[in-house]
N, C-alpha and C. Protein backbone atom coordinates (compact mmCIF):
# COMPACT_ATOMS: atom_id res chain seq x y z
N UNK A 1 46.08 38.76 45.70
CA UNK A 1 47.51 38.54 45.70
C UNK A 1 47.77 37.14 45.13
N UNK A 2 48.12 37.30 43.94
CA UNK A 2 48.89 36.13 43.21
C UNK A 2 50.28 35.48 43.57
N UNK A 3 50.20 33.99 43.85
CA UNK A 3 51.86 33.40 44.22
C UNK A 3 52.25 32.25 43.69
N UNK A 4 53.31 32.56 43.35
CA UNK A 4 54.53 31.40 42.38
C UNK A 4 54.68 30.62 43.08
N UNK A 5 55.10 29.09 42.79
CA UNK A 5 55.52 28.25 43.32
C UNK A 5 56.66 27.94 42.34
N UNK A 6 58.29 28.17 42.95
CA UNK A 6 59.17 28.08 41.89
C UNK A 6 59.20 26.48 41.84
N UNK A 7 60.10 26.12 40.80
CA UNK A 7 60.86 25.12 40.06
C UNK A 7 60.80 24.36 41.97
N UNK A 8 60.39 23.29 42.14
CA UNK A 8 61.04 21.92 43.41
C UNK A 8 60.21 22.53 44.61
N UNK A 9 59.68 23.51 44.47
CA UNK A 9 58.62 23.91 45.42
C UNK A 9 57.63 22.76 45.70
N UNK A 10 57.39 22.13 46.66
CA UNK A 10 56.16 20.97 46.37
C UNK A 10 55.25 21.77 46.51
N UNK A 11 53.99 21.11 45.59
CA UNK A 11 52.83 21.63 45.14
C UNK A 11 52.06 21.55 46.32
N UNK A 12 52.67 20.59 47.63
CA UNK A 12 51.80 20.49 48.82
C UNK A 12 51.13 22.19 49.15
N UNK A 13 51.91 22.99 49.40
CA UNK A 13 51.69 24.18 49.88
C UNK A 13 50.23 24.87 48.75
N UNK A 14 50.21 24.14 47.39
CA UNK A 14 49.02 24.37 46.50
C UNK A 14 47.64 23.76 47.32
N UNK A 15 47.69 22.86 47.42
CA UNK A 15 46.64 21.69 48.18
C UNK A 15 46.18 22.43 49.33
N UNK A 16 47.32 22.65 50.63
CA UNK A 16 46.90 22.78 51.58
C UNK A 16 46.50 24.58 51.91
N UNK A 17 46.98 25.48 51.45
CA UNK A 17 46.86 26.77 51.44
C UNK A 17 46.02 27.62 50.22
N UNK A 18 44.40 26.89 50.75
CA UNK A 18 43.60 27.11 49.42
C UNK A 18 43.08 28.73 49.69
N UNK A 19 43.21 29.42 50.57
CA UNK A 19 42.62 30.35 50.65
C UNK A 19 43.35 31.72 49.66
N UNK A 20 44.79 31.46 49.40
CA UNK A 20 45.62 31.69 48.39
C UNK A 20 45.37 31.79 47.02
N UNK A 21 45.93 32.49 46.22
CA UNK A 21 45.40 31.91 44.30
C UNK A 21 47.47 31.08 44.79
N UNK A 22 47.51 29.95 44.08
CA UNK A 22 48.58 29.72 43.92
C UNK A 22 49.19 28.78 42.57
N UNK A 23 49.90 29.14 41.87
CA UNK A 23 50.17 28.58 40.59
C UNK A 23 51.39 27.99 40.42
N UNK A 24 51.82 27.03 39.93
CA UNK A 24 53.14 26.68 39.79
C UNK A 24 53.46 27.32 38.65
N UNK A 25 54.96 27.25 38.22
CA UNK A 25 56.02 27.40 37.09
C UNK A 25 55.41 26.14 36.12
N UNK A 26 55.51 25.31 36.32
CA UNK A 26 54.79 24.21 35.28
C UNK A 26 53.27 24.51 34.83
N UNK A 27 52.15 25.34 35.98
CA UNK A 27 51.14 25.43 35.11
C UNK A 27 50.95 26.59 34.18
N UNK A 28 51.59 27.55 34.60
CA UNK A 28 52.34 28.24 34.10
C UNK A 28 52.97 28.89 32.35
N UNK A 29 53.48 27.50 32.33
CA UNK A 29 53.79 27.20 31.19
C UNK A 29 55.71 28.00 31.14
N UNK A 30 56.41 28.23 32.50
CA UNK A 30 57.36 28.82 32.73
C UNK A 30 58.28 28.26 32.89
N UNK A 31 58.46 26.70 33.24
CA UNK A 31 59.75 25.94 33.87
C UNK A 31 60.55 26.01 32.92
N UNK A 32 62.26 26.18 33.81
CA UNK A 32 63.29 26.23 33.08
C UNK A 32 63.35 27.24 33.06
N UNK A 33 63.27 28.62 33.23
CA UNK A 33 63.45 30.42 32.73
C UNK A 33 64.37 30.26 33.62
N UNK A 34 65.20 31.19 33.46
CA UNK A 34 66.29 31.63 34.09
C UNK A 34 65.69 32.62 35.45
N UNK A 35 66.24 32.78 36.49
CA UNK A 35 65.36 33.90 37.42
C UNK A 35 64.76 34.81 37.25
N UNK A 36 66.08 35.61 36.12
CA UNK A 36 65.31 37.19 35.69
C UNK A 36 64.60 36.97 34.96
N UNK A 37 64.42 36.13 33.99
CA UNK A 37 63.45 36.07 32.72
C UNK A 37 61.74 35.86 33.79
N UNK A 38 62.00 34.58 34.75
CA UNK A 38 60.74 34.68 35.74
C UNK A 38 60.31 35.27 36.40
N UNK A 39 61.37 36.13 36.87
CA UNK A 39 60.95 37.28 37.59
C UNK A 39 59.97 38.30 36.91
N UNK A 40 60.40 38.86 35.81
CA UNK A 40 60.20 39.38 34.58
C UNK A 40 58.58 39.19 33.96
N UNK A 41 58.48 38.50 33.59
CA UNK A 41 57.13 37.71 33.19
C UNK A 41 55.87 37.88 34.30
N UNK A 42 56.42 37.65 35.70
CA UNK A 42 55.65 37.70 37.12
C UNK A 42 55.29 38.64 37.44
N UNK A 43 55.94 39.94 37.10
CA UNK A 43 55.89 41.35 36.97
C UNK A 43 54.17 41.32 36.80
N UNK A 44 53.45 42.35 37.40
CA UNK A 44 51.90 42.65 36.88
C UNK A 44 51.30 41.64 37.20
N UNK A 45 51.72 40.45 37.15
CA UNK A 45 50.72 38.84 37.59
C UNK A 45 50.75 38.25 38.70
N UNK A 46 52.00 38.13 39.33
CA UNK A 46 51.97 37.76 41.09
C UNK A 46 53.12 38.90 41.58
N UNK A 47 52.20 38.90 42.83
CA UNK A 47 53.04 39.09 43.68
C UNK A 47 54.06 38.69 44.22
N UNK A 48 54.17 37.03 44.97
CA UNK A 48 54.87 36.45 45.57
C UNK A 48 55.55 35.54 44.96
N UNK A 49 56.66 35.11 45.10
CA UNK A 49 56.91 33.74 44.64
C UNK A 49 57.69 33.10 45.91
N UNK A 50 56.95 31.84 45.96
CA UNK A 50 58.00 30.91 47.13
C UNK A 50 58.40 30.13 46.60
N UNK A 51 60.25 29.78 46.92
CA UNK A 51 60.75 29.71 46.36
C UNK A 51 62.62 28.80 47.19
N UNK A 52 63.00 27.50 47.04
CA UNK A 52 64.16 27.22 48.00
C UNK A 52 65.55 27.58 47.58
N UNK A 53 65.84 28.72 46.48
CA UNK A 53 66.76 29.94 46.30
C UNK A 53 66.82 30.91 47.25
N UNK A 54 67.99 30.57 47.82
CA UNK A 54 68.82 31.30 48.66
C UNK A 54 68.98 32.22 48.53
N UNK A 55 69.58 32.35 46.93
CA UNK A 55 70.01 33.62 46.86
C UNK A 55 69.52 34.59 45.80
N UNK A 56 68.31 33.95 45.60
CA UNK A 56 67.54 35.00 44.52
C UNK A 56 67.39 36.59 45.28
N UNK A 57 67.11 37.11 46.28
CA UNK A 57 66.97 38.32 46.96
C UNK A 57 68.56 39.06 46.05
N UNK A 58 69.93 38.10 46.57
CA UNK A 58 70.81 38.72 46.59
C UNK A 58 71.16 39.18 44.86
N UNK A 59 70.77 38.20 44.28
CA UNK A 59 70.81 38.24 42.49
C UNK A 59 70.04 39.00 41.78
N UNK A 60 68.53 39.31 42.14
CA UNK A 60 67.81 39.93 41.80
C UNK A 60 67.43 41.15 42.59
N UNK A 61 66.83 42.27 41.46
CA UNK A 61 66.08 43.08 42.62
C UNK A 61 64.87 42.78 42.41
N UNK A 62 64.39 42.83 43.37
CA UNK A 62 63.04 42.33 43.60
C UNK A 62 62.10 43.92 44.11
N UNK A 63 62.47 44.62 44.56
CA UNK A 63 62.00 46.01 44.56
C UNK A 63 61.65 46.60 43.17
N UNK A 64 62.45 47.07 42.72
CA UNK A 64 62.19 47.06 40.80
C UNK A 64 60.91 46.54 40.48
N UNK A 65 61.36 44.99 40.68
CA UNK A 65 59.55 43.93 39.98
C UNK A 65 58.39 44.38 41.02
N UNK A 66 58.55 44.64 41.94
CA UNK A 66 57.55 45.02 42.94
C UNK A 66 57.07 43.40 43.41
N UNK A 67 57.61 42.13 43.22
CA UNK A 67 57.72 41.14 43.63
C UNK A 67 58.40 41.17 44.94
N UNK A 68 58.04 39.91 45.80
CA UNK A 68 58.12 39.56 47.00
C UNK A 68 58.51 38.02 46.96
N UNK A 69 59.67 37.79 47.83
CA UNK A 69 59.86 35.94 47.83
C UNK A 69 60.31 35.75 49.44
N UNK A 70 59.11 34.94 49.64
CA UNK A 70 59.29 33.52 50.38
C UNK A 70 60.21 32.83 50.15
N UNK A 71 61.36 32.24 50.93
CA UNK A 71 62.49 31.51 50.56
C UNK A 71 62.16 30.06 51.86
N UNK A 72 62.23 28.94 51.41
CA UNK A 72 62.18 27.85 52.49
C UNK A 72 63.21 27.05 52.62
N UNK A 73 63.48 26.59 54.08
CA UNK A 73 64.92 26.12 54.07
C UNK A 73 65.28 24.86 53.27
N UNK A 74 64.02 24.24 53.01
CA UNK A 74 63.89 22.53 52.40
C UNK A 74 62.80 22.71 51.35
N UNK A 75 62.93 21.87 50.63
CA UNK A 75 62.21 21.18 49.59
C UNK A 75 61.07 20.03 49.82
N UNK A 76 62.19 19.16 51.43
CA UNK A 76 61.05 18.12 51.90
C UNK A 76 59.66 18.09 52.16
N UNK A 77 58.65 17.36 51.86
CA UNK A 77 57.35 17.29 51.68
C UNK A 77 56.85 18.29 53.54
N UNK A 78 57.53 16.37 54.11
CA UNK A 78 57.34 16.75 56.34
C UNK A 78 57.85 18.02 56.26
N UNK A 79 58.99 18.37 56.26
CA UNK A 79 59.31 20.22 56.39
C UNK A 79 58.60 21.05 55.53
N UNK A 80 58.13 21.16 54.85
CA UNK A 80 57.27 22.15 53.86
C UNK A 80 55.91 21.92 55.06
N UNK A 81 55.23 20.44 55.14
CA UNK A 81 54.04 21.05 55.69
C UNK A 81 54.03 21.57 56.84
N UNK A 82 55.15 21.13 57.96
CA UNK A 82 55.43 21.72 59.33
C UNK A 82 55.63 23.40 59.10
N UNK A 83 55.90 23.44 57.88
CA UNK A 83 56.02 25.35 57.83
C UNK A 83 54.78 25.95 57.35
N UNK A 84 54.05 25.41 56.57
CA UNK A 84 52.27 26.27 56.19
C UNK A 84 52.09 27.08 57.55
N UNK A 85 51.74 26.78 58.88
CA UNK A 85 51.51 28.01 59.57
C UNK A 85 52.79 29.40 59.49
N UNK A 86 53.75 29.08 59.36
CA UNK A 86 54.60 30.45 59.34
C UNK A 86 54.79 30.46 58.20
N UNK A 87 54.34 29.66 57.11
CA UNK A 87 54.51 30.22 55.55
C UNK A 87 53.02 31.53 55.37
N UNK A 88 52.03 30.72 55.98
CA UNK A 88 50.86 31.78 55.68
C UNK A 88 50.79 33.18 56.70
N UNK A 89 51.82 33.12 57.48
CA UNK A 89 51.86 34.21 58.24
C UNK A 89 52.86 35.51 57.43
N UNK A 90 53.75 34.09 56.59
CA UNK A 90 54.81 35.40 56.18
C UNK A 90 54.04 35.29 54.62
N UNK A 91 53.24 35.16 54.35
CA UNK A 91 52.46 35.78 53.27
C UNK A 91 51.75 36.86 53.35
N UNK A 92 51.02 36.66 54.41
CA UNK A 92 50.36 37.79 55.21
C UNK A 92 50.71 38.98 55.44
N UNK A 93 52.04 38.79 55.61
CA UNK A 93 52.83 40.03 56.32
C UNK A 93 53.88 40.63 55.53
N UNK A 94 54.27 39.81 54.36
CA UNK A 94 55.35 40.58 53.66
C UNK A 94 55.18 41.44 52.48
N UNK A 95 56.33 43.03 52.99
CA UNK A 95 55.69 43.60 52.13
C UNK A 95 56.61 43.83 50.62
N UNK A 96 55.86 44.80 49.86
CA UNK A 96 56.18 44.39 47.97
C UNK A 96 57.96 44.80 48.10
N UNK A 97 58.05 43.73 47.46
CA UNK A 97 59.60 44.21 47.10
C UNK A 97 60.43 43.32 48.42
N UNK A 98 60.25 43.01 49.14
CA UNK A 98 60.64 42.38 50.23
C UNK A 98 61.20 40.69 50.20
N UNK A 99 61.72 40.24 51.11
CA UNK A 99 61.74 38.51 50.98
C UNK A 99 62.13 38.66 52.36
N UNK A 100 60.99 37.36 53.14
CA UNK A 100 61.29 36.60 54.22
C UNK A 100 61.97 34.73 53.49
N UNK A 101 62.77 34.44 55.02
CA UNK A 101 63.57 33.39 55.07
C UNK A 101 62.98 32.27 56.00
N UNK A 102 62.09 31.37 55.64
CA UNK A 102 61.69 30.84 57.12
C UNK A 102 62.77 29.92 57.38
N UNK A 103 62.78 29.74 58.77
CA UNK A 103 63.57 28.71 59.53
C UNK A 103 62.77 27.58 60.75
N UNK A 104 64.05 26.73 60.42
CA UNK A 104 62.97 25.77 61.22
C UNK A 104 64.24 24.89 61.80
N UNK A 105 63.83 24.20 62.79
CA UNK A 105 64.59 22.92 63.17
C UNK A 105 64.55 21.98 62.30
N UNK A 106 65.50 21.29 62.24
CA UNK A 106 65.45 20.10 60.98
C UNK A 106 65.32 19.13 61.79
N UNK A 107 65.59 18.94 62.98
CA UNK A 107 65.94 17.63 63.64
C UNK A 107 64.46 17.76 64.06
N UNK A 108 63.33 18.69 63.93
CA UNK A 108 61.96 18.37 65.05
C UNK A 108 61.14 17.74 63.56
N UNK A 109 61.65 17.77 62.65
CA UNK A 109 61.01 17.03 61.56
C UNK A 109 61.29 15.50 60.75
């Protein structure tokens, strides 16, 4: 299972979640595409993309691509790594075509 790291995603979640294949949009050679065009392209190559678009689920279908997105409430480095345990759980667990939303307290970070 192949996973995107969109556009402001920190690459932390690359570093620390090696058991993953995980690629950014920059290595990529993808930054800047418009959603559907990335979506599009991702088709056949990853599965997942995580991603701090809200509303990509609602804009895209993601059933169609047989893609799956991770959505995180922040961008911040401290909140991104306080989420790796329920980011790798909802990797684990989500299925094709699907998107989980993690949530978190902002104030425990």
């Amino acid at each position: 299972m192949k996973i995107l790291l969109d556009e402001g995603v920190p690459e932390i979640i690359q570093q620390r979640l090696l058991a993953f294949p995980i690629f950014t949009v920059e290595q990529m050679g993808w930054r800047s595409l418009r959603n559907g065009d990335l979506l599009n392209r991702m088709m056949g190559e990853f599965q997942i993309i995580i991603t701090t678009d809200k509303n990509l689920p609602f804009q895209q279908n993601l059933k169609k691509r047989q893609i799956s997105a991770i959505i995180l409430p922040t961008n911040e480095i401290p909140a991104v790594i306080s989420l790796l345990p329920q980011l790798e759980i909802a990797i684990a667990t989500i299925a094709q075509g699907d998107f989980k939303e993690l949530k978190m307290d902002l104030r425990n970070v």
